[in-house]
Protein backbone atom coordinates (compact mmCIF):
# COMPACT_ATOMS: atom_id res chain seq x y z
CA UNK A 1 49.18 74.33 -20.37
CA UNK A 2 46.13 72.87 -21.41
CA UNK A 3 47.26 69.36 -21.22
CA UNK A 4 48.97 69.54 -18.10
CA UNK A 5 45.59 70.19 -16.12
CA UNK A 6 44.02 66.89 -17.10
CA UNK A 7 47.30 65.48 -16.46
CA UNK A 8 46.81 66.45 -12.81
CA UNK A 9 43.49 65.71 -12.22
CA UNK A 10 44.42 62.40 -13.28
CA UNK A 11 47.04 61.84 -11.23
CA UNK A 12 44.80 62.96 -8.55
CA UNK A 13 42.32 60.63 -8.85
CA UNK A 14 45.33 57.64 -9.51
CA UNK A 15 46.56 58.68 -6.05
CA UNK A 16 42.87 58.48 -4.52
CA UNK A 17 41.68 55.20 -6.08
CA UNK A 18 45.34 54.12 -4.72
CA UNK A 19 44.76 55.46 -1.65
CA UNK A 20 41.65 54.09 -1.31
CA UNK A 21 42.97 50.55 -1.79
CA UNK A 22 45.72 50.99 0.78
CA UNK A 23 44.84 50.60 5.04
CA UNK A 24 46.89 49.75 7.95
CA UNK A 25 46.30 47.57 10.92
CA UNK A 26 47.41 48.28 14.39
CA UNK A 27 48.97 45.62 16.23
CA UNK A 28 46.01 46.25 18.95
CA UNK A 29 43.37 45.13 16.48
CA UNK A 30 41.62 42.76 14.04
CA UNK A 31 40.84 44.32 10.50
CA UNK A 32 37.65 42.58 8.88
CA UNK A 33 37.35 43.00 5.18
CA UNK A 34 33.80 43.11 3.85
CA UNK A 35 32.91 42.18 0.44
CA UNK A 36 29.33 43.50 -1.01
CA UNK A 37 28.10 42.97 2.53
CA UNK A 38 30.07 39.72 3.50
CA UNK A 39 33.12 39.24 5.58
CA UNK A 40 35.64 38.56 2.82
CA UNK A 41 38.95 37.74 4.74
CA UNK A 42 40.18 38.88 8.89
CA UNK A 43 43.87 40.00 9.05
CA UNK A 44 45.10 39.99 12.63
CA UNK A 45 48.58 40.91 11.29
CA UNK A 46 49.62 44.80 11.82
CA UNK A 47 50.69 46.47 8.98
CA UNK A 48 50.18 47.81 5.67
CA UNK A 49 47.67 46.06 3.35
CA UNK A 50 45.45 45.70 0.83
CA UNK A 51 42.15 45.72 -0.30
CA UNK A 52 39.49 47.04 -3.36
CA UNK A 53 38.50 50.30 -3.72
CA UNK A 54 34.92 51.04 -2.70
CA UNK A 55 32.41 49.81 -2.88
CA UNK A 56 33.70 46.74 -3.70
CA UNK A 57 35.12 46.52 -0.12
CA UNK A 58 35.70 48.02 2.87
CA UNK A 59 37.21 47.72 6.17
CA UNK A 60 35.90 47.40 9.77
CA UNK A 61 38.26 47.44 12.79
CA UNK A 62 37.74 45.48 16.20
CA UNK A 63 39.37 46.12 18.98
CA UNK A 64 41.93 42.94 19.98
CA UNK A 65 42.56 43.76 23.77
CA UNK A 66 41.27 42.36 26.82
CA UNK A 67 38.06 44.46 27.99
CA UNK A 68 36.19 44.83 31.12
CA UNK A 69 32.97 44.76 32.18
CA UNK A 70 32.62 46.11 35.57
CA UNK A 71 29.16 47.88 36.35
CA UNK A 72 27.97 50.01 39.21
CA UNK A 73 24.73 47.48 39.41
CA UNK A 74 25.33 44.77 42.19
CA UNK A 75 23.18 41.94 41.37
CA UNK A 76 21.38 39.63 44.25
CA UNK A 77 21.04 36.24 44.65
CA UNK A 78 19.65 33.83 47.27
CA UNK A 79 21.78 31.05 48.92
CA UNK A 80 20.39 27.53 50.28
CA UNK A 81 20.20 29.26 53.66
CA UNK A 82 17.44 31.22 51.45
CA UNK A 83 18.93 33.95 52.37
CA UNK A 84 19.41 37.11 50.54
CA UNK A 85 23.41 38.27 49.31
CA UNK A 86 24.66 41.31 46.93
CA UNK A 87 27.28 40.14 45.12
CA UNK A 88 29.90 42.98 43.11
CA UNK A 89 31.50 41.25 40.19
CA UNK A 90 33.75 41.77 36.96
CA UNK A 91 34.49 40.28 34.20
CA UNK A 92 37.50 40.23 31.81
CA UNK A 93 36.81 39.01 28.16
CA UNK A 94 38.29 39.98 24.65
CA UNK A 95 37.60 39.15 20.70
CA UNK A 96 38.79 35.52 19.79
CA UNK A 97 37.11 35.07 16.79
CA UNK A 98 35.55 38.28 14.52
CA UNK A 99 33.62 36.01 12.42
CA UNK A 100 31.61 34.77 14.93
CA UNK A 101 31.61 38.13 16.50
CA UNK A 102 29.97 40.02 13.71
CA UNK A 103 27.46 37.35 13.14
CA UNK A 104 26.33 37.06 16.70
CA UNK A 105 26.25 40.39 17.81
CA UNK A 106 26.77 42.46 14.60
CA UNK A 107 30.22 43.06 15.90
CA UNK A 108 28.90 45.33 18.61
CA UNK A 109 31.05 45.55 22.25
CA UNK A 110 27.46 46.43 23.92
CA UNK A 111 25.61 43.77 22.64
CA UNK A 112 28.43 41.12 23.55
CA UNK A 113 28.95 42.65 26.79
CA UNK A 114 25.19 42.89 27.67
CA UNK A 115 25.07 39.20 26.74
CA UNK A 116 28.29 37.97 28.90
CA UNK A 117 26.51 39.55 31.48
CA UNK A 118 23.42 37.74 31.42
CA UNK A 119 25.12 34.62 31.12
CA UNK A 120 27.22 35.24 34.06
CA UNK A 121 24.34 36.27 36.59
CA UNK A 122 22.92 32.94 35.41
CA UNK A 123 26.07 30.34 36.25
CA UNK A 124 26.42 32.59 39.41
CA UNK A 125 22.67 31.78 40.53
CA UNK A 126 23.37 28.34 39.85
CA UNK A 127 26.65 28.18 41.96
CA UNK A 128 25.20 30.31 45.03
CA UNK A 129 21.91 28.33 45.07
CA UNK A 130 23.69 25.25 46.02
CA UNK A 131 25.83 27.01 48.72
CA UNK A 132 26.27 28.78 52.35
CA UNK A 133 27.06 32.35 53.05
CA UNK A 134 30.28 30.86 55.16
CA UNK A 135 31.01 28.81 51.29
CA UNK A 136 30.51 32.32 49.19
CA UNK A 137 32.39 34.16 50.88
CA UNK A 138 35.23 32.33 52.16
CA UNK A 139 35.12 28.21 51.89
CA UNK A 140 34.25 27.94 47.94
CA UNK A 141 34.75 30.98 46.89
CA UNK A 142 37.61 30.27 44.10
CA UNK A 143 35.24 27.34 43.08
CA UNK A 144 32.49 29.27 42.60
CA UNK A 145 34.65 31.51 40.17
CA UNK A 146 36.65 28.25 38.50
CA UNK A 147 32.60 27.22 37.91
CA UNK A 148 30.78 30.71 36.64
CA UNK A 149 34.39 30.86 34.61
CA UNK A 150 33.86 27.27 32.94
CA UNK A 151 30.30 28.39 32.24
CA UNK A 152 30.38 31.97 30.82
CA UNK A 153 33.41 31.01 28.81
CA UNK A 154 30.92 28.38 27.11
CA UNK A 155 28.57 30.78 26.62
CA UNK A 156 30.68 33.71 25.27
CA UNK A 157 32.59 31.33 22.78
CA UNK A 158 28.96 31.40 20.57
CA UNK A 159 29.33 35.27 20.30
CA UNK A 160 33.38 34.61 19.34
CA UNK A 161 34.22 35.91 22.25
CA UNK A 162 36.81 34.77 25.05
CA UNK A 163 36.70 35.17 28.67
CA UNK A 164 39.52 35.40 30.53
CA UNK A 165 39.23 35.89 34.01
CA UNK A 166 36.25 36.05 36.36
CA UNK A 167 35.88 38.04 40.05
CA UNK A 168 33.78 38.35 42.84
CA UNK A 169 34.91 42.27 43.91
CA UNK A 170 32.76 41.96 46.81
CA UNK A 171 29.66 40.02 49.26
CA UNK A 172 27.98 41.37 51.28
CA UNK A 173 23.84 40.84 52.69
CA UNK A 174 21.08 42.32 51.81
CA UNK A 175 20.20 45.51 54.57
CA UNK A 176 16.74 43.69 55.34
CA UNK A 177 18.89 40.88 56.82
CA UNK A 178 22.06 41.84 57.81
CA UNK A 179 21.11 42.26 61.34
CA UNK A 180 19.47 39.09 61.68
CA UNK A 181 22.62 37.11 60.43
CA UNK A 182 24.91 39.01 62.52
CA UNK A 183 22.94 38.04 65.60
CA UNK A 184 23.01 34.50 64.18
CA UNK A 185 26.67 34.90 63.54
CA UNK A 186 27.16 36.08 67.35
CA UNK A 187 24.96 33.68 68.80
CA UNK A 188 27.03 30.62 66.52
CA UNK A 189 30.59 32.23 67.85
CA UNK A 190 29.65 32.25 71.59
CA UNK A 191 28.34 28.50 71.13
CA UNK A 192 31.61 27.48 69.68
CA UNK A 193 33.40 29.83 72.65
CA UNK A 194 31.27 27.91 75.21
CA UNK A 195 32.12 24.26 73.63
CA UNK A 196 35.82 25.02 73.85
CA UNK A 197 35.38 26.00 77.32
CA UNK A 198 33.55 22.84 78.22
CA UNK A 199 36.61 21.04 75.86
CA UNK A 200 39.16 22.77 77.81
CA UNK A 201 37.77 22.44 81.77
CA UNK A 202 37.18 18.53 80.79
CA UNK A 203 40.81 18.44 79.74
CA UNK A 204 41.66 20.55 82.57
CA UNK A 205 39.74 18.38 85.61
CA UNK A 206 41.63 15.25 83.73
CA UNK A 207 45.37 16.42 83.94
CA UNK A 208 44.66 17.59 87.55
CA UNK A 209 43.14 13.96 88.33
CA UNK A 210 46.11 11.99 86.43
CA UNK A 211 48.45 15.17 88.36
CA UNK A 212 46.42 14.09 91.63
CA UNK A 213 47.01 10.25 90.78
CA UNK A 214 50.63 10.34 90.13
CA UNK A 215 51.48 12.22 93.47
CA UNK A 216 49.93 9.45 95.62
CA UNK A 217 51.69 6.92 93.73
CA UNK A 218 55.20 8.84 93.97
CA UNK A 219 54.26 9.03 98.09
CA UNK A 220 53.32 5.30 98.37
CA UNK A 221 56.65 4.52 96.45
CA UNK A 222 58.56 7.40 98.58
CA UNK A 223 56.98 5.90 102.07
CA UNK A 224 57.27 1.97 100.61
CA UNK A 225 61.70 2.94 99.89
CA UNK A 226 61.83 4.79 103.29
CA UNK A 227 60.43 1.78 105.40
CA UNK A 228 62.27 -0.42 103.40
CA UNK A 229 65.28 1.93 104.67
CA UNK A 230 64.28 2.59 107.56
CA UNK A 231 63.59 -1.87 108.31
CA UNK A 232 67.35 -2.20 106.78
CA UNK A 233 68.74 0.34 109.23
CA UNK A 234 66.51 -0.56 112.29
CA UNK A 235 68.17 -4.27 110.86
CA UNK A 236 71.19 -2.62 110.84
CA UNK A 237 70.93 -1.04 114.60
CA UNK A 238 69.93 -4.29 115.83
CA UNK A 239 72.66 -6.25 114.69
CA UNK A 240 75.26 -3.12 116.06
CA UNK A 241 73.58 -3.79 119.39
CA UNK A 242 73.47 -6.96 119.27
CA UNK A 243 77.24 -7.61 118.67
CA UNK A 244 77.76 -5.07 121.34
CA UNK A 245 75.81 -6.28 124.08
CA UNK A 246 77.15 -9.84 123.01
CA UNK A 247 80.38 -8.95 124.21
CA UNK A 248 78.95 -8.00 127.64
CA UNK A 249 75.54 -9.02 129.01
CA UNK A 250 75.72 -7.54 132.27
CA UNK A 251 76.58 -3.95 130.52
CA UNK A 252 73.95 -4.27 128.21
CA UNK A 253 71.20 -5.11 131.05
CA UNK A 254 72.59 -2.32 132.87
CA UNK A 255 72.20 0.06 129.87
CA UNK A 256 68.45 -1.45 128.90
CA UNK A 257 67.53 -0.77 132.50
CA UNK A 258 68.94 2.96 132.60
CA UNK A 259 66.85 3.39 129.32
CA UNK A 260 63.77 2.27 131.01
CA UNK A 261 64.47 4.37 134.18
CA UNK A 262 64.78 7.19 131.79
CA UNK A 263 61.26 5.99 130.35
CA UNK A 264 59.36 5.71 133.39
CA UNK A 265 60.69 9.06 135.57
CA UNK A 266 60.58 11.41 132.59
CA UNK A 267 58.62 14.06 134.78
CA UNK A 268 58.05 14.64 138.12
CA UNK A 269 54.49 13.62 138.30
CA UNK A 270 55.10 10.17 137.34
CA UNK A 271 54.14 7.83 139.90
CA UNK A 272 54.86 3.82 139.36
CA UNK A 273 52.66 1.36 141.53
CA UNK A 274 55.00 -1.87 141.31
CA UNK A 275 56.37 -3.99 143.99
CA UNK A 276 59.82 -2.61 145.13
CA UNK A 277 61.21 -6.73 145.50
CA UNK A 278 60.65 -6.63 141.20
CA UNK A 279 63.76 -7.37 139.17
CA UNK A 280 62.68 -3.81 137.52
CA UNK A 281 64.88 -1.89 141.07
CA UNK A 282 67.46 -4.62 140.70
CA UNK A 283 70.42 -1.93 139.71
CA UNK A 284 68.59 0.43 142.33
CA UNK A 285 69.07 -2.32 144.86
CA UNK A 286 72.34 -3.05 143.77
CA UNK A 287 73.83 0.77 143.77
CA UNK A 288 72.32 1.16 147.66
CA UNK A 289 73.85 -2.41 148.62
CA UNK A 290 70.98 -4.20 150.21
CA UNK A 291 69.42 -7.44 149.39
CA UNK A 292 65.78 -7.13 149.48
CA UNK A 293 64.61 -3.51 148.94
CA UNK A 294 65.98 -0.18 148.99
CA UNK A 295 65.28 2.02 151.57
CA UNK A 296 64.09 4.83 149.42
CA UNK A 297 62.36 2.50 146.72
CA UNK A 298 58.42 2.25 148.22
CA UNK A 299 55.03 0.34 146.80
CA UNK A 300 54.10 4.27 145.45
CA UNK A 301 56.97 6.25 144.84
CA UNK A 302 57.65 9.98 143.20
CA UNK A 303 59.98 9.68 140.43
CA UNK A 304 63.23 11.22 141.35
């Protein structure tokens, strides 16, 4: 009985020291093994592993996943209008190398973050500096990010860090000038509004001028083909006539006089001063049978 106590304790204190040697890694983080003091070896592997009992070494963890910083603070920053814009960003960075990461910031999340931070207001002062309001918030706004991105990512590999993706969650003016750029926004939108107008009554007096223009020369060609018509058919009457009368003259004197008569006594009150001996009675002469003048024919004569 005696010797089986001892026996115990020692297999106690086998099972510690063994236990002591023994540590697993999650697949969600880097393991850093420390030496004395000094980072002995990194194991990014999960699984079982390793190591020396203390305090020969031990074993700090760091987490491997992407992390956010994402504050309530909204930072400001003036554009080259020199004016005044708060600006609601995020960043999304992780661990790439925990070497680097304990030296620089004595593997602390806080420090690194605090220092990513920094960095980024700094490439975003830069950016916004050289730009509009219109470019911030809608023109160059993914170059802005591609930029502050470039920039930060430069920065945060000296802490062994890795950024991965860079936002702008929202811009917006400062209160002090809001009002002011919104009257200036206005005032910019009714100018536009008013050139457009001006575009589109120009464009407007031009159609109805080339409308205008193309209507008198469809009525000059419409009245140039219906005299042209008209001469061929007026042609066309003329010869008719002509063969017709052709084939008797004394018909077609007889007919050309009836159309004057017609002419001349188309209403009552028409009164012809002509000598009743002219050749214009000759058929009136001829229908009552005398030779010189007709009885009822005189020098001033109602038309009948």
């Amino acid at each position: 009985m005696n010797r089986i106590v001892p026996f115990i304790l020692l297999v106690l204190v086998a099972l510690g020291v063994l236990g002591s040697t023994l540590f697993v890694v999650d697949q969600r983080q880097y393991a850093v093994v420390y030496a004395l003091g000094e980072i002995r070896k990194v194991i990014d592997q999960p699984g079982l592993h390793f190591k020396m009992p203390p305090p020969f070494q031990n074993v700090q963890y760091f987490d491997r996943r992407i992390l956010t910083i994402d504050t309530a603070d909204i930072d400001r920053f003036i554009t080259s209008e020199k004016l005044n814009i708060q600006i609601d960003t995020f960043v999304k960075w992780r661990i790439a190398d925990p070497r680097q990461f304990v030296r620089s910031v004595q593997g602390s999340e806080l420090v690194a973050a605090d220092r990513i931070s920094r960095s980024l207001r700094d490439a975003l002062n830069n950016e916004i500096a050289k730009r509009t309001v219109a470019d911030v918030i809608s023109g160059t706004r993914h170059e802005i990010t591609d930029n502050v991105l470039v920039k930060v990512n430069d920065d945060a590999k000296q802490l062994g860090a890795e950024i991965v993706d860079v936002r702008l969650k929202r811009v917006d003016f400062a209160p002090e000038v809001q009002e002011r750029v919104f009257d200036r926004m206005q005032s910019e939108r009714k100018r536009v509004a008013n050139e457009r107008r001006a575009t589109g009554s120009a464009e407007s007096e031009k159609i109805r001028a080339d409308a205008d223009r193309q209507r008198e020369v469809i009525l000059a060609e419409a009245y140039r083909d219906a005299q042209v018509l008209k001469g061929e058919g007026d042609a066309k009457a003329a010869q008719v006539y002509a063969g017709a009368f052709g084939q008797n003259p004394e018909f077609a004197s007889f007919y050309r006089s009836l159309e004057a008569y017609r002419a001349s006594f188309r209403s009552r009150s028409d009164v012809l001063v002509i000598d009743p001996s002219a050749d214009f009675f000759r058929y009136f002469r001829a229908s009552s049978g005398q030779s010189s003048r007709p009885a009822a024919a005189g020098a001033a004569a109602p038309a009948k």
